[in-house]
Protein backbone atom coordinates (compact mmCIF):
# COMPACT_ATOMS: atom_id res chain seq x y z
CA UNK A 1 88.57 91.38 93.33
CA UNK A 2 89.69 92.83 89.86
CA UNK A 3 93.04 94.23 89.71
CA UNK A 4 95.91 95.73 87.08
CA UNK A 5 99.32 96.87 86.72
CA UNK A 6 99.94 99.93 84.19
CA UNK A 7 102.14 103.02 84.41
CA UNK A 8 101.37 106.63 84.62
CA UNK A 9 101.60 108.68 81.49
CA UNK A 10 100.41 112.36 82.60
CA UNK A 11 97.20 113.97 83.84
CA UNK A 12 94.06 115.90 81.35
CA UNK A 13 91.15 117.25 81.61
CA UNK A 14 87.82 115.87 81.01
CA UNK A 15 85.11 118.46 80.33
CA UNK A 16 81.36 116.93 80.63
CA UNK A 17 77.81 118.10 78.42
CA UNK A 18 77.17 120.74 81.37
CA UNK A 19 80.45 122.33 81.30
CA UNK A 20 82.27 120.85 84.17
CA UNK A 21 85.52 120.15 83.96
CA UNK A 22 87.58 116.96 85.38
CA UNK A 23 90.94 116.62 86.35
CA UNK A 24 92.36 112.77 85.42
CA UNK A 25 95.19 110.82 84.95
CA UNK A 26 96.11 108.56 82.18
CA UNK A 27 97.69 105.67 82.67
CA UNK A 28 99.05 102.65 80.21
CA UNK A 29 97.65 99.14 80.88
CA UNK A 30 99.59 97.00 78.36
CA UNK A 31 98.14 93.11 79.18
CA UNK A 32 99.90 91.32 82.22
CA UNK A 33 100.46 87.71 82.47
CA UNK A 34 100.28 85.64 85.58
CA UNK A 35 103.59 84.03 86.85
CA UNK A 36 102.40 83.02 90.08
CA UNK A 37 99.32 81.69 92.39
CA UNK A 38 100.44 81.92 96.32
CA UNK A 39 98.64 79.27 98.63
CA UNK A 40 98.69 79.38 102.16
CA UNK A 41 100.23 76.02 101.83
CA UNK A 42 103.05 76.32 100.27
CA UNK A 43 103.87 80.40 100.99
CA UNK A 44 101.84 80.95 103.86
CA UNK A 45 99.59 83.78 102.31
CA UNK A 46 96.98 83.97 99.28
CA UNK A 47 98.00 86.25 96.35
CA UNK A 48 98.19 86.50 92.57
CA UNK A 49 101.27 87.77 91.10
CA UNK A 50 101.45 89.06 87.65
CA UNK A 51 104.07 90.52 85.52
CA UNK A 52 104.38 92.85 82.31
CA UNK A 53 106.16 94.64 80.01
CA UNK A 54 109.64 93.48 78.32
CA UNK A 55 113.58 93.57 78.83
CA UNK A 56 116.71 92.40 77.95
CA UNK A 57 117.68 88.68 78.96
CA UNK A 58 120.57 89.85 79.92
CA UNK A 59 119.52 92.44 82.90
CA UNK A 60 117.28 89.64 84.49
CA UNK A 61 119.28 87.71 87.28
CA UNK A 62 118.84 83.60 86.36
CA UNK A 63 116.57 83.25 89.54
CA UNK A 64 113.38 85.72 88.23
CA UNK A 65 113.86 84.48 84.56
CA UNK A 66 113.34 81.01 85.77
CA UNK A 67 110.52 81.98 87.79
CA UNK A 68 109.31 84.16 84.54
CA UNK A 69 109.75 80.36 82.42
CA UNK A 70 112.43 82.11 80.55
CA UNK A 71 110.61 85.24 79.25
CA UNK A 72 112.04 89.02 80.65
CA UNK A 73 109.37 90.80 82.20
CA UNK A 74 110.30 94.25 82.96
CA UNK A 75 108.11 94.28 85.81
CA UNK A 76 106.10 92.27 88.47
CA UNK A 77 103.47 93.05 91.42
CA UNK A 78 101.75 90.95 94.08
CA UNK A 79 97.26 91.20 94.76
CA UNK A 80 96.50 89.37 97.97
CA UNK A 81 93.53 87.82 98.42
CA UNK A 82 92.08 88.58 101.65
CA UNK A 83 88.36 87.12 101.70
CA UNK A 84 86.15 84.07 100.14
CA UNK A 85 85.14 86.07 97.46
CA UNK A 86 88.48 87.13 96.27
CA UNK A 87 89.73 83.25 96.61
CA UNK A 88 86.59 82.39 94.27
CA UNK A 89 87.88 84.85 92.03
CA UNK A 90 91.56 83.40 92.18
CA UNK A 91 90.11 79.58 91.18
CA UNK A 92 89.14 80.75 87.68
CA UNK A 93 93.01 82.09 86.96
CA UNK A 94 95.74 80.09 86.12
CA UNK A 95 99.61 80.52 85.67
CA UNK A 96 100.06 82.03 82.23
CA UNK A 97 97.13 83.23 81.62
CA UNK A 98 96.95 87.28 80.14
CA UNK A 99 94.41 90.09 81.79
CA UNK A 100 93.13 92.94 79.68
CA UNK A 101 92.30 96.18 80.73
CA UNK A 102 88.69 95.19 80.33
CA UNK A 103 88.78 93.63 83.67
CA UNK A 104 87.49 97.28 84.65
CA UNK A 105 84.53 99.40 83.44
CA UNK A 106 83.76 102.75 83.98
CA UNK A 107 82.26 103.96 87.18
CA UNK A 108 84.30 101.02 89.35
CA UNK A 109 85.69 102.50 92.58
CA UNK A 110 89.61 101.58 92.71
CA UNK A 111 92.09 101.67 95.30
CA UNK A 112 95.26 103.05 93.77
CA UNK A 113 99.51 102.00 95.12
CA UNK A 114 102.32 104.07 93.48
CA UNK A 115 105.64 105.38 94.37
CA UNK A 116 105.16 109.38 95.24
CA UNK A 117 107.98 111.67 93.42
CA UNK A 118 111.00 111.88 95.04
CA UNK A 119 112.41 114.92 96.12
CA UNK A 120 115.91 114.42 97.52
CA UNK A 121 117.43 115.27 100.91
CA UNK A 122 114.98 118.12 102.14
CA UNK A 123 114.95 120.26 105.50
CA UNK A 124 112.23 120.58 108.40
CA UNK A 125 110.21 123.20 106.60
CA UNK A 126 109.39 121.87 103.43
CA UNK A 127 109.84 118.21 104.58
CA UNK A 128 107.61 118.54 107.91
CA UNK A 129 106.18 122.40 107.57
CA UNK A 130 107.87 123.57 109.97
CA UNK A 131 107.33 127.68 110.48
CA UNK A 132 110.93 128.59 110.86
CA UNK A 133 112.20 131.11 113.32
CA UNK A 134 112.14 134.65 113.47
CA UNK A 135 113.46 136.71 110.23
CA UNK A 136 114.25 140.17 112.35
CA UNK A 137 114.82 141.14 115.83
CA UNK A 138 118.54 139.29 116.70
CA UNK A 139 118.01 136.55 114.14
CA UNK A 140 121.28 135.21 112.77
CA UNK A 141 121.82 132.16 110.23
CA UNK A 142 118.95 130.12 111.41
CA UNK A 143 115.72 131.20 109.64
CA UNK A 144 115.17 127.70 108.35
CA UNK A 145 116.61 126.02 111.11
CA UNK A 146 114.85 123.05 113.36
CA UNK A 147 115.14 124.58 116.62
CA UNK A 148 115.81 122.43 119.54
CA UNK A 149 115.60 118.51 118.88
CA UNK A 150 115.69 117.76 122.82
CA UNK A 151 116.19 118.37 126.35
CA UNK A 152 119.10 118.30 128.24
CA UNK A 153 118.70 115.95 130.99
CA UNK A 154 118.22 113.14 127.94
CA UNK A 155 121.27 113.46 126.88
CA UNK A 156 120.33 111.84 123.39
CA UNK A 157 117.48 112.80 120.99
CA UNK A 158 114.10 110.86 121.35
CA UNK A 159 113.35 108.61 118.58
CA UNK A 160 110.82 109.60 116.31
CA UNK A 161 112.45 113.41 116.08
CA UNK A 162 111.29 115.28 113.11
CA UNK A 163 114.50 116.53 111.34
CA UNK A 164 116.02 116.90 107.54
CA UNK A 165 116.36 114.09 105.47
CA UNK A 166 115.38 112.22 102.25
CA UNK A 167 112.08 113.21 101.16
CA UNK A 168 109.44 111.10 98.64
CA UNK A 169 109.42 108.03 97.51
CA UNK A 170 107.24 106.56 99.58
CA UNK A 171 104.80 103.73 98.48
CA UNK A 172 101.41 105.80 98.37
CA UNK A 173 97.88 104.37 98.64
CA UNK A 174 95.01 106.62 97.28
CA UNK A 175 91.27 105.08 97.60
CA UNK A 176 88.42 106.04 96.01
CA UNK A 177 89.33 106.78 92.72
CA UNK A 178 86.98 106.21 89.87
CA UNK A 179 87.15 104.86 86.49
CA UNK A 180 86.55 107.62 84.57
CA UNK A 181 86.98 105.57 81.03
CA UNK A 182 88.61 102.66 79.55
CA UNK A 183 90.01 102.16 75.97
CA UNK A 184 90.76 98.73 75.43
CA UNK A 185 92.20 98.94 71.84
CA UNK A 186 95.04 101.59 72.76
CA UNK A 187 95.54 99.88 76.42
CA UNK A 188 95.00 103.00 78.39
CA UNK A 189 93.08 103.75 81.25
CA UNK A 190 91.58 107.34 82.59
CA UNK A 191 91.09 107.45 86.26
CA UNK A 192 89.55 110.50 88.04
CA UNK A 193 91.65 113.03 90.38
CA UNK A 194 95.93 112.51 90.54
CA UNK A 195 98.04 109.85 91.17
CA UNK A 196 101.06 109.07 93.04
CA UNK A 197 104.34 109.77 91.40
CA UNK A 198 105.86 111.09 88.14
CA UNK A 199 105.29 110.12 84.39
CA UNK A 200 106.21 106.06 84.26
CA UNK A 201 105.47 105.58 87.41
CA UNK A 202 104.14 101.67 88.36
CA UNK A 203 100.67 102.32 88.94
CA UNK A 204 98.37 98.79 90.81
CA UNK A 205 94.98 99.20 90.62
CA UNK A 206 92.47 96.91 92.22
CA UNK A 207 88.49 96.74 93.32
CA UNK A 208 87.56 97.34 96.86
């Protein structure tokens, strides 16, 4: 299994010799170091975890910058590793240790985990679709209103009700995206299609 951390920096275009066009995102892939090999020993699941980026001393609680051996990483992900294959990968990797980009070529097939946008406290229609109710004929104040959320022999509403409420910023999973091109000397990355979230978003990208 190869994997990476980077962070979203907008989407392009990619036109090819026969005219087509390609819709992409670019994404930043400074290097990462590894902080941290998991054992089923010792934390009771296999995983790499890596970290990148910089910050302040001060905004790092003592706890992480020990773990971190003193240095402020700005931010940190976890890659289990859920077969043989991906545990012989893990043997060759040790704590401190720094990935590239070049872990990835172009064509590979990635699975792609980001935080979607958020959008804020939203009602039923643009947070579920609803239709809405009737915009003539006795309507009054309730155009964009749920309806009914239950019976009333319940007396309660059943769990699992579809009603207004914070919208986004879910963790989203996209598979099947492909590695359109990599550019190892300005650490940036150009995967096919879009990508969960806004600009800065923490993009992890890994082989399936």
């Amino acid at each position: 299994m190869k994997f990476f951390v980077g962070k979203k920096l907008g989407m392009t275009q990619v036109f090819h010799e026969d005219g087509a066009c390609t819709p992409a995102t670019l994404v930043a892939v400074p290097k990462i170091t590894i902080t941290a090999l998991k054992t089923m020993e010792k934390d009771g699941y296999k995983a790499v975890q890596v970290a990148g980026g910089t910050r302040k001393e001060k905004n790092l609680n003592k706890s992480m910058l020990g773990h971190f051996k003193s240095k402020a990483y700005s931010y940190s992900r976890e890659f289990r590793l859920k077969n043989d294959s991906d545990d012989k990968d893990a043997e060759k990797l040790n704590v401190g240790d720094e990935l590239s980009v070049d872990v990835f070529a172009k064509g590979d097939i990635l699975q792609i985990s980001g935080i979607s946008k958020g959008k804020g406290f939203q009602g039923v229609i643009k947070r579920h679709g609803f239709h809405g109710g009737p915009r003539s004929h006795g309507q009054k104040h309730s155009e964009r209103a749920p309806g009914s959320i239950g019976g009333g022999l319940r007396n309660r509403v059943p769990k699992g009700m579809k009603m207004a409420g914070r919208m986004g910023s879910d963790t989203i999973t996209v598979k099947g995206i492909e590695v359109v091109s990599v550019d190892v000397a300005k650490e940036e990355i150009l995967l096919k299609g879009a990508l969960p979230g806004r600009k800065g978003t923490l993009i992890s990208m890994k082989t399936v």
